[in-house]
Protein backbone atom coordinates (compact mmCIF):
# COMPACT_ATOMS: atom_id res chain seq x y z
CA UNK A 1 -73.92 31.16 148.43
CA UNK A 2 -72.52 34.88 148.09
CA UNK A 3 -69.23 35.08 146.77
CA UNK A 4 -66.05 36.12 148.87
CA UNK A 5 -62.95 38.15 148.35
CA UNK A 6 -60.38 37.98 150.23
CA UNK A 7 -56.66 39.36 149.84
CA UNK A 8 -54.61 37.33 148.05
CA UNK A 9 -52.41 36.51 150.50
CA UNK A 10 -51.39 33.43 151.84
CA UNK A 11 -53.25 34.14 155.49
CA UNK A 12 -56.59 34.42 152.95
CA UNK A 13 -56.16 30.34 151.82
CA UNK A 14 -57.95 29.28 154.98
CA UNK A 15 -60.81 31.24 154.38
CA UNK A 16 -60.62 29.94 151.18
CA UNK A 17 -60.57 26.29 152.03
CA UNK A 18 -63.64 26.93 154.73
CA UNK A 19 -65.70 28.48 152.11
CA UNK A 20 -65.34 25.60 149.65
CA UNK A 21 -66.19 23.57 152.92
CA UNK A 22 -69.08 24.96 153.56
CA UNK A 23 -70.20 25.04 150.25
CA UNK A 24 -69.65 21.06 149.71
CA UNK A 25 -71.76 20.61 153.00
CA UNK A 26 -74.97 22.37 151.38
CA UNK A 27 -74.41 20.85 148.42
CA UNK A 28 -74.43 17.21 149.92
CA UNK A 29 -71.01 15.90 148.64
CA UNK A 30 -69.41 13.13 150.75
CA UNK A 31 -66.34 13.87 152.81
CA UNK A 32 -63.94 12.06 150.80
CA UNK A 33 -65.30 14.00 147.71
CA UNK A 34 -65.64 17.45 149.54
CA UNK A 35 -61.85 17.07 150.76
CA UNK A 36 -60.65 16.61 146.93
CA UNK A 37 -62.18 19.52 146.26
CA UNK A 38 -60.58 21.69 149.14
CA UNK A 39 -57.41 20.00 147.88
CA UNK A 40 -57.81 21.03 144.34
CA UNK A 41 -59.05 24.53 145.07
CA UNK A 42 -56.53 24.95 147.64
CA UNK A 43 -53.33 24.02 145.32
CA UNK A 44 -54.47 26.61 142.46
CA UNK A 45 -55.29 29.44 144.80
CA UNK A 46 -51.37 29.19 146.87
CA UNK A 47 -50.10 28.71 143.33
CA UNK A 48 -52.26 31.89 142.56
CA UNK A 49 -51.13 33.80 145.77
CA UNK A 50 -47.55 32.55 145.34
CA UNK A 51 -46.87 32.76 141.55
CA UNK A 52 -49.27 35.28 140.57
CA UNK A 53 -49.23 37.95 142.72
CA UNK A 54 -45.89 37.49 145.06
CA UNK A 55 -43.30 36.57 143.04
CA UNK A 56 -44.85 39.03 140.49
CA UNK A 57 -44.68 41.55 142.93
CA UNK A 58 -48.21 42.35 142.26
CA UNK A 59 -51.14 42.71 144.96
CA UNK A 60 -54.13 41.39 144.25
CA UNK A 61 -57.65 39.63 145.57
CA UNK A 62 -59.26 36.36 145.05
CA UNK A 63 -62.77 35.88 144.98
CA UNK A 64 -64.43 32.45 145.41
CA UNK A 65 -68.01 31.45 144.51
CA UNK A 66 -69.72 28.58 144.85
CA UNK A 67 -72.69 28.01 142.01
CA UNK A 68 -75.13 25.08 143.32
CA UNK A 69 -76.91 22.93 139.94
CA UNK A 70 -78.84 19.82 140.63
CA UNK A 71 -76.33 17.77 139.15
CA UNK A 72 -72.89 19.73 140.13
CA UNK A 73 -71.26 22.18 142.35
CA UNK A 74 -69.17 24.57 140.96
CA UNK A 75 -66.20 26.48 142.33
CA UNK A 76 -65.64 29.83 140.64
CA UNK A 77 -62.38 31.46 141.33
CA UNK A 78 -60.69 34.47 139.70
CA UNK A 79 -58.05 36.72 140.41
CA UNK A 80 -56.05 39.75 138.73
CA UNK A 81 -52.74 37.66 139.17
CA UNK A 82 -50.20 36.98 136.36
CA UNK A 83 -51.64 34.74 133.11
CA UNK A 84 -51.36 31.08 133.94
CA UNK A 85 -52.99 28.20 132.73
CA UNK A 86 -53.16 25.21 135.22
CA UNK A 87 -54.24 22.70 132.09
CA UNK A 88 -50.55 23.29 130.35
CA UNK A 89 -48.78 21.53 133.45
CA UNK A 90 -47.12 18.69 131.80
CA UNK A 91 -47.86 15.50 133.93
CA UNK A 92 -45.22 14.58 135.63
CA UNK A 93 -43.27 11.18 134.96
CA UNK A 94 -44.85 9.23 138.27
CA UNK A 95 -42.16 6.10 136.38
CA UNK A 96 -39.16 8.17 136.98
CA UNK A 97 -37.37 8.40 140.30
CA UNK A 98 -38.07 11.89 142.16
CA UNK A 99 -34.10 12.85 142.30
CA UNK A 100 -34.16 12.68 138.40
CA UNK A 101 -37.86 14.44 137.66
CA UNK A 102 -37.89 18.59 137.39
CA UNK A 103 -39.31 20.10 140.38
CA UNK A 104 -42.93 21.22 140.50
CA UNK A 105 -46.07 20.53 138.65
CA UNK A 106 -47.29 17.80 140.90
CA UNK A 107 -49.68 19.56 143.03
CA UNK A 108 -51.55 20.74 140.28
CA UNK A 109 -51.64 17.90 137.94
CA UNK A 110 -53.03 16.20 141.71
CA UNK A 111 -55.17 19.03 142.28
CA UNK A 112 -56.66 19.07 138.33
CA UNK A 113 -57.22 15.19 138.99
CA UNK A 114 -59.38 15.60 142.29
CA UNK A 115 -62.32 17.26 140.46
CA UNK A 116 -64.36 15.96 137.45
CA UNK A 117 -63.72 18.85 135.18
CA UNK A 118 -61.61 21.99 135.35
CA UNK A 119 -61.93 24.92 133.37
CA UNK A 120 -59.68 27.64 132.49
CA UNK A 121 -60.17 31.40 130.73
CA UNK A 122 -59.56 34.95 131.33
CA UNK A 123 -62.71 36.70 131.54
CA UNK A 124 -63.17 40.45 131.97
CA UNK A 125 -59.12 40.51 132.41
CA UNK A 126 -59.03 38.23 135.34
CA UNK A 127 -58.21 34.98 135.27
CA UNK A 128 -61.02 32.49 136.20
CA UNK A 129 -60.36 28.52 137.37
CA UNK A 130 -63.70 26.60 137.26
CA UNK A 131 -63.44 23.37 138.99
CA UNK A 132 -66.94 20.96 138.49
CA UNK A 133 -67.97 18.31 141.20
CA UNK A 134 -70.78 15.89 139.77
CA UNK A 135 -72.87 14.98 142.99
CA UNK A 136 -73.67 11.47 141.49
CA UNK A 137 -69.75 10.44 141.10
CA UNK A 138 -69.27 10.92 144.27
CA UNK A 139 -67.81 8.18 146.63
């Protein structure tokens, strides 16, 4: 599949979600594992759009691609957003009752657990979230 950019802007997360869609149908994956992907990639790009370029008050794209391997699909995205690691998220206490946790950091340590393997590094001064699907885990 070609790669898209889009804006990153919150209106651009749909077109985001319908690529990785699309890209889970020609790859095979089973609903239930295509929507944990959507999920995943969906959490780190509004955490992108929000945190990295809004609350920065920085403008900036996103581009998606999907890479197809026998064995995987792989969801390339990268952006020009502030420098955040997703994998430094401490997991949240699930055992402690939510009025006594710290706010935040949920979605992503849910999104990070949806996919098989997530990868993190600034390349060519973007920053660039890999998230790997294994066709044969799929359920």
């Amino acid at each position: 599949m070609d790669a898209l950019t889009v804006e990153g802007q919150l209106k651009s997360i749909t077109m985001i979600t319908d690529y990785v869609a699309r890209a889970a149908e020609t790859a095979g994956l089973s609903e239930k594992t295509a929507y944990y992907l959507s999920l995943a990639v969906d959490e780190i790009a509004t955490n992108i759009v929000l945190h990295g370029y809004a609350e920065a008050g920085i403008t900036g794209d996103l581009t998606i691609t999907a890479v197809m391997q026998p064995k995987n699909l792989k969801i390339i995205l990268e952006d020009s957003g502030l420098f955040y690691d997703p994998r430094q998220v401490t997991a949240p206490d699930l055992e402690r009752p939510l009025h006594e946790r710290e706010p935040g950091g949920l979605g992503i340590y849910l999104a990070l657990r949806s996919v098989d393997k997530f990868h993190y590094c600034q390349h060519q001064g973007r920053n660039r979230s890999t998230f790997i699907i294994q066709k044969q885990n799929q359920t």
